[in-house]
C-alpha atoms as a PDB file:
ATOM      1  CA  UNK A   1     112.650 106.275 119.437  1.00  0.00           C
ATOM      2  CA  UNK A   2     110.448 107.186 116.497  1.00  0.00           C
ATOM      3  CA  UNK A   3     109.731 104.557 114.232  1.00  0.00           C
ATOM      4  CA  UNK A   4     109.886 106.109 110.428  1.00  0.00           C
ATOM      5  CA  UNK A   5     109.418 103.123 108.148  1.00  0.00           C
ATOM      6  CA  UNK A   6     106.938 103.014 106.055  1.00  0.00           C
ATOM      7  CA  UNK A   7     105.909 100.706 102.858  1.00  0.00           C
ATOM      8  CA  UNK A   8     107.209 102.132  99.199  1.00  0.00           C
ATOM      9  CA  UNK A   9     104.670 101.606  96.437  1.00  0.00           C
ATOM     10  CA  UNK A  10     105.903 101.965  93.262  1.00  0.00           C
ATOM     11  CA  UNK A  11     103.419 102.301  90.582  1.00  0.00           C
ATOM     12  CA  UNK A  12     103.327 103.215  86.789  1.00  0.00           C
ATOM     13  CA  UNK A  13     101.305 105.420  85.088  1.00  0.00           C
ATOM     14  CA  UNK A  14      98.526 103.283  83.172  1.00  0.00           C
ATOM     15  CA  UNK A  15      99.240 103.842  79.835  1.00  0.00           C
ATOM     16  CA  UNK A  16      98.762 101.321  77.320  1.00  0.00           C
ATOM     17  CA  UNK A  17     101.413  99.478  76.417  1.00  0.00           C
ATOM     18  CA  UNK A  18     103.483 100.711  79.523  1.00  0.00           C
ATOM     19  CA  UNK A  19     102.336  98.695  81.777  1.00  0.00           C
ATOM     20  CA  UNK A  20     101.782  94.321  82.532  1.00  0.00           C
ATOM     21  CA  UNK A  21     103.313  94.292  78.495  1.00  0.00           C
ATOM     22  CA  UNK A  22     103.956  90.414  78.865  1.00  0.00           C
ATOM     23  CA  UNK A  23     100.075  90.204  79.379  1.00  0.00           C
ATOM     24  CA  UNK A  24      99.369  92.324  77.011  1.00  0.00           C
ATOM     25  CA  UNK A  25     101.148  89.636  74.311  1.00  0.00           C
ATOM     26  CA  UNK A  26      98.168  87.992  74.576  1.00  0.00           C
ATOM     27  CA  UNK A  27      95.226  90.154  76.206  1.00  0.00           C
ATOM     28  CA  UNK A  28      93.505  93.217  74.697  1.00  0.00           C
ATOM     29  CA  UNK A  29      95.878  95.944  75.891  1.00  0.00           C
ATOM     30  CA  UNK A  30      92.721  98.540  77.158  1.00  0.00           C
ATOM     31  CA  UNK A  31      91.868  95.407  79.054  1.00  0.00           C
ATOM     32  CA  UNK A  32      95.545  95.151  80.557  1.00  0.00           C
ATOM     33  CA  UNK A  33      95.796  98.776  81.620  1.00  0.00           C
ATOM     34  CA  UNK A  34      92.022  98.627  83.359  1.00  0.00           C
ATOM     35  CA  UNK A  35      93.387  95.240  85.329  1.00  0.00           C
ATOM     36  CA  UNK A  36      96.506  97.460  86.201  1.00  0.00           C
ATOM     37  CA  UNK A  37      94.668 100.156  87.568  1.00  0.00           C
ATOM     38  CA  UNK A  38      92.611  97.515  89.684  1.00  0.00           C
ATOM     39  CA  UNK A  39      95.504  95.784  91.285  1.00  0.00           C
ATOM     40  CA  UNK A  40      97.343  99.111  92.109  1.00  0.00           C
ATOM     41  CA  UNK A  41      93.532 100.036  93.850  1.00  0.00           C
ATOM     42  CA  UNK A  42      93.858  96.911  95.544  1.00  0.00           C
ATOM     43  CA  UNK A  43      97.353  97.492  96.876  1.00  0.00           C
ATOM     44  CA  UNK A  44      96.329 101.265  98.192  1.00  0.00           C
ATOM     45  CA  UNK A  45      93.020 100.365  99.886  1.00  0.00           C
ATOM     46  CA  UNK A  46      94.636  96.977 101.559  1.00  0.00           C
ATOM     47  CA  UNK A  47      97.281  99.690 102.693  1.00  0.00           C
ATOM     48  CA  UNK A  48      95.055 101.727 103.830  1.00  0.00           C
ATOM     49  CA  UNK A  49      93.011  98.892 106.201  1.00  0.00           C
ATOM     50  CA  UNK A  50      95.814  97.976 107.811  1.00  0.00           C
ATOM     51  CA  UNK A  51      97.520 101.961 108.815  1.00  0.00           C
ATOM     52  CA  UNK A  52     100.504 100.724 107.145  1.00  0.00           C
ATOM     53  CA  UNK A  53     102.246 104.055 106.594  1.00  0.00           C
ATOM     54  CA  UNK A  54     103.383 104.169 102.878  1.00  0.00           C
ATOM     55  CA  UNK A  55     104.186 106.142  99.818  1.00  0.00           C
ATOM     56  CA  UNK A  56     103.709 106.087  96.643  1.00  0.00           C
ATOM     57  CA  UNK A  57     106.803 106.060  94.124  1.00  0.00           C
ATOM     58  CA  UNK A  58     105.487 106.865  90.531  1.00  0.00           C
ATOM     59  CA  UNK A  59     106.993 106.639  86.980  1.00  0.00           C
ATOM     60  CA  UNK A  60     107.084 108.300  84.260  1.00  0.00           C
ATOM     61  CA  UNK A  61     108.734 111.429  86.836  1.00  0.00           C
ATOM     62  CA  UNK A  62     107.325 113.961  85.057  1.00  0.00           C
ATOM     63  CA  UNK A  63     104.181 112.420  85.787  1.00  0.00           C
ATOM     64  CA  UNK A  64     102.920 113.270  88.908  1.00  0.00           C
ATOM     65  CA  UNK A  65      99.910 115.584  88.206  1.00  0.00           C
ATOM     66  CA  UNK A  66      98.343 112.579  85.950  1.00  0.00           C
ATOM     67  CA  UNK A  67      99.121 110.352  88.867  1.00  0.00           C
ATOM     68  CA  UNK A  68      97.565 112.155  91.496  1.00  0.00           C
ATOM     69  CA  UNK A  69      94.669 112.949  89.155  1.00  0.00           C
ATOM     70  CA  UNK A  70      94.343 109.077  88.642  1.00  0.00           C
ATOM     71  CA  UNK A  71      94.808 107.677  92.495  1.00  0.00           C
ATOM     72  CA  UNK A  72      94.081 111.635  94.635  1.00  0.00           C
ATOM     73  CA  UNK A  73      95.535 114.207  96.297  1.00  0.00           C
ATOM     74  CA  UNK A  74      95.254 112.466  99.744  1.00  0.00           C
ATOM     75  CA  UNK A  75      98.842 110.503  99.350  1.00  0.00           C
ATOM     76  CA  UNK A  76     102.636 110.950  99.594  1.00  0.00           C
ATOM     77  CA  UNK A  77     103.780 110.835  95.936  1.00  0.00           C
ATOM     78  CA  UNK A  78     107.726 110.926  95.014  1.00  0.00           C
ATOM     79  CA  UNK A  79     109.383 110.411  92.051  1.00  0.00           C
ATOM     80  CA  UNK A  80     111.109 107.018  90.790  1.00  0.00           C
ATOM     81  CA  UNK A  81     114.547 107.373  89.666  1.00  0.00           C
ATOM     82  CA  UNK A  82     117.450 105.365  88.814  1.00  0.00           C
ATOM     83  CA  UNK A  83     117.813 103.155  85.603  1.00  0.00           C
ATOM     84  CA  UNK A  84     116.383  99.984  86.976  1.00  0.00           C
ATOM     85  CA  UNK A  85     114.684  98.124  89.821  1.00  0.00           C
ATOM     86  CA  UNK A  86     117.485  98.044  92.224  1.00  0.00           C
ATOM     87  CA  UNK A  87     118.600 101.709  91.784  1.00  0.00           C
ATOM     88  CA  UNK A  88     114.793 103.143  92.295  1.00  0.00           C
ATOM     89  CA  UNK A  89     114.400 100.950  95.404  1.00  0.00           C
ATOM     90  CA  UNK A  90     117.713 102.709  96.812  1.00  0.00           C
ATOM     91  CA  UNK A  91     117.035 106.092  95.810  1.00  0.00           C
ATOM     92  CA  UNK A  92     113.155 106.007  97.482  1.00  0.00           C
ATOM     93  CA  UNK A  93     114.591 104.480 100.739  1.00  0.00           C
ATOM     94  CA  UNK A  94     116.826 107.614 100.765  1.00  0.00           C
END
């Protein structure tokens, strides 16, 4: 049996304003975006040590050029799409 899970990241493109905007009530939001592109970093290279198979679920979908100019061409990049949370988790697992 062939075991075909793998671990969905979902990521945003770090725009300002876009992303972590309850943090960016009260932090500088250049600052904000920069911490966002650290943690999603964080997330890939932890992925990465452990050979966790995964992808990487992006939004805006029109954006995946600027994504994989942002995090490489080495990585499985798809789409998110759906109207919230729940309906983007369903869709990727499809």
């Amino acid at each position: 049996m062939t075991d075909n899970r793998c671990v969905i990241l979902f990521v945003k493109l770090p725009e300002p304003g876009k992303v972590k905007s309850r943090l960016a009530q009260d932090m500088d939001g250049d600052m904000v975006r920069h911490l966002y592109e650290c943690m999603v970093l964080d997330a890939i290279d932890m992925l990465e040590r452990t050979e966790t198979p995964f992808r990487i679920s992006f939004d805006p979908p029109d954006a995946e050029e600027r994504v994989r100019q942002w995090l490489g061409h080495a990585y499985s990049y798809m789409p998110q799409t759906g109207h919230d949370l729940g309906a983007r988790m369903v869709a990727a697992k499809a």
